[in-house]
Protein backbone atom coordinates (compact mmCIF):
# COMPACT_ATOMS: atom_id res chain seq x y z
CA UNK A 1 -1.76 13.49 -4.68
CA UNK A 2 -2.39 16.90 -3.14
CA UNK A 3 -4.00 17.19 0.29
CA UNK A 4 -2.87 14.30 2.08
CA UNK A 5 -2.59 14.09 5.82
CA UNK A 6 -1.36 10.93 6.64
CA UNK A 7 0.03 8.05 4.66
CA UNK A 8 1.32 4.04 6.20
CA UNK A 9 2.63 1.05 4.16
CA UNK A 10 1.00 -2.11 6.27
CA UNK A 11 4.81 -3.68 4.84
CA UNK A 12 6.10 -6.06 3.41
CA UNK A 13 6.64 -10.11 4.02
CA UNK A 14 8.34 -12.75 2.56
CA UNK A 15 6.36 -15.39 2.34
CA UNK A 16 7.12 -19.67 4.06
CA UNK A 17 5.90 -22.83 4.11
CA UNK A 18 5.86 -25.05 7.06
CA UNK A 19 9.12 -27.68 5.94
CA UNK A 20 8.78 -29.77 9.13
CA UNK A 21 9.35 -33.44 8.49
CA UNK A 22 8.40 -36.55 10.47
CA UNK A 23 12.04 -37.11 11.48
CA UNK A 24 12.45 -33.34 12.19
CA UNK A 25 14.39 -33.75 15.40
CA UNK A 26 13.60 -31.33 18.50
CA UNK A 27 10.21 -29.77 18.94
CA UNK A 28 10.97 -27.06 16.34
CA UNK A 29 8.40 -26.38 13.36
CA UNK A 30 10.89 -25.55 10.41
CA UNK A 31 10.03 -23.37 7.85
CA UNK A 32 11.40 -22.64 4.40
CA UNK A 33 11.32 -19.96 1.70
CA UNK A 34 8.65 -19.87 -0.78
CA UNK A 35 10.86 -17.23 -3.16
CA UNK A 36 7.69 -14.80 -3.01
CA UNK A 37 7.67 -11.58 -1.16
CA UNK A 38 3.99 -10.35 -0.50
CA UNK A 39 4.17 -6.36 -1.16
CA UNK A 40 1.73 -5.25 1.63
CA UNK A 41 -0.68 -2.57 1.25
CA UNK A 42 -0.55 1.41 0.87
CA UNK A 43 -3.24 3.75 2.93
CA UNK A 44 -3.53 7.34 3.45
CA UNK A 45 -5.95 10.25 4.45
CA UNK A 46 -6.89 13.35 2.25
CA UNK A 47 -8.89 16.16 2.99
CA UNK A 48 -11.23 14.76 -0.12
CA UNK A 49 -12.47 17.28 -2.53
CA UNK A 50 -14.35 15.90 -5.77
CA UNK A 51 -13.31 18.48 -7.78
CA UNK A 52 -9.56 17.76 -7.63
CA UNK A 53 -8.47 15.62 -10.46
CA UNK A 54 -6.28 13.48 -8.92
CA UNK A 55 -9.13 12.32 -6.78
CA UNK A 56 -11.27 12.04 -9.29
CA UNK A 57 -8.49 9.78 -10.51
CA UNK A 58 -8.74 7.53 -7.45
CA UNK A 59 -12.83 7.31 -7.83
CA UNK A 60 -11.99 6.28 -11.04
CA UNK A 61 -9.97 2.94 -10.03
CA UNK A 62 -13.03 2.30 -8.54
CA UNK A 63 -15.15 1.99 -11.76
CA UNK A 64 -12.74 1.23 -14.12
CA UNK A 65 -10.37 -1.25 -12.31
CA UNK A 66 -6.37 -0.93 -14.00
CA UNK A 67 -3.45 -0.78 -12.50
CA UNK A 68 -1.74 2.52 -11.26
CA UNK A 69 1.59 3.29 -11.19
CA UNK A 70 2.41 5.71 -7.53
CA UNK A 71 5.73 7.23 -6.53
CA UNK A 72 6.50 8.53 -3.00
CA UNK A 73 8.98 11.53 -2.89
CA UNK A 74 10.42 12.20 0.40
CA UNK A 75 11.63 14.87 2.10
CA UNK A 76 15.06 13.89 2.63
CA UNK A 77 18.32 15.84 1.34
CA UNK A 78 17.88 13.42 -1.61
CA UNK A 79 15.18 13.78 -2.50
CA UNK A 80 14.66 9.85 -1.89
CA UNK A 81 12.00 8.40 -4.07
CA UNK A 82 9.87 4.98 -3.74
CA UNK A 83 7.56 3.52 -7.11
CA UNK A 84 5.09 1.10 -6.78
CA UNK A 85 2.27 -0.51 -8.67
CA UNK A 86 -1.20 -0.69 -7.40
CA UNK A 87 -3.66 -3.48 -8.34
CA UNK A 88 -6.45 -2.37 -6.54
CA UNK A 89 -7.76 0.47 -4.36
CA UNK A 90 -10.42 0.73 -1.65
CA UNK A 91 -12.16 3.92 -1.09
CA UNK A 92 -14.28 5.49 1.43
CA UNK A 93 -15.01 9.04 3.37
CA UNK A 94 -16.60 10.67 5.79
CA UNK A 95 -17.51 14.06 7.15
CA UNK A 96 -17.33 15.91 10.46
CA UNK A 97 -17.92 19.34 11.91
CA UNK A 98 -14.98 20.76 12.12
CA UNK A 99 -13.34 18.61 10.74
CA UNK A 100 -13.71 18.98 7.30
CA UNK A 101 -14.33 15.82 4.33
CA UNK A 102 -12.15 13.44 4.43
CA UNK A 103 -11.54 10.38 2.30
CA UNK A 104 -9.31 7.17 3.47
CA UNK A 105 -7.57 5.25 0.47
CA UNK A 106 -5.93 1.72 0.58
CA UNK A 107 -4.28 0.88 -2.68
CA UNK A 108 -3.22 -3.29 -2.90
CA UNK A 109 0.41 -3.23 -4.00
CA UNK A 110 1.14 -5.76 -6.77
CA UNK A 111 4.93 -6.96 -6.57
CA UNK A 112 6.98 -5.15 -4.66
CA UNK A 113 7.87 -1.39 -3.72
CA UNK A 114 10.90 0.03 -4.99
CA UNK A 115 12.51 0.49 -1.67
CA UNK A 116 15.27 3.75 -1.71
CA UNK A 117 18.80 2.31 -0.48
């Protein structure tokens, strides 16, 4: 995705249920796993121009939902990489003087991301 100028992953949680029980002894609420992980979301900035195909590619999540498949190249020694799988993607933008047009993208991340270890 070219022109991006800042990116955040909201992370990751696996998710609980409350497993206190009426002879739970102490005042502590116990929880338990539920063997889910929720994958979080994805958001970044771009200086947005509609002419760029890859942004026209985000635009067109918007009218014709699917899922998209994203990888995230660092700039480590590696270079590390992390894949994920959007579901769905939010999209809005705005413009400034001096400033420029700017766009800022949230994608919903379905399963998990493939973490670098």
């Amino acid at each position: 995705m070219a022109q991006i100028t800042e990116f955040s992953h909201d992370g990751a949680e696996s998710e609980t249920f409350d497993a206190t029980t009426i002879d739970t002894s102490g005042a502590g609420k116990e929880y338990s796993q539920t063997g889910y992980t929720e994958g979080g979301n994805f958001n970044f900035t771009i200086f947005y121009d509609p002419a760029l195909s890859g942004h026209q590619a985000i635009t067109d999540l918007l009218t014709t939902p699917a899922e998209c498949v994203w990888n995230i190249t660092f700039t480590d020694t590696g270079p590390s990489t992390s894949a994920f799988t959007s579901a769905g993607v939010s999209f809005s933008f705005t413009g400034a003087m001096n400033d420029g047009l700017k766009a800022d993208v949230g994608l919903k991340l379905t399963g998990l991301m493939g973490y670098s270890t």
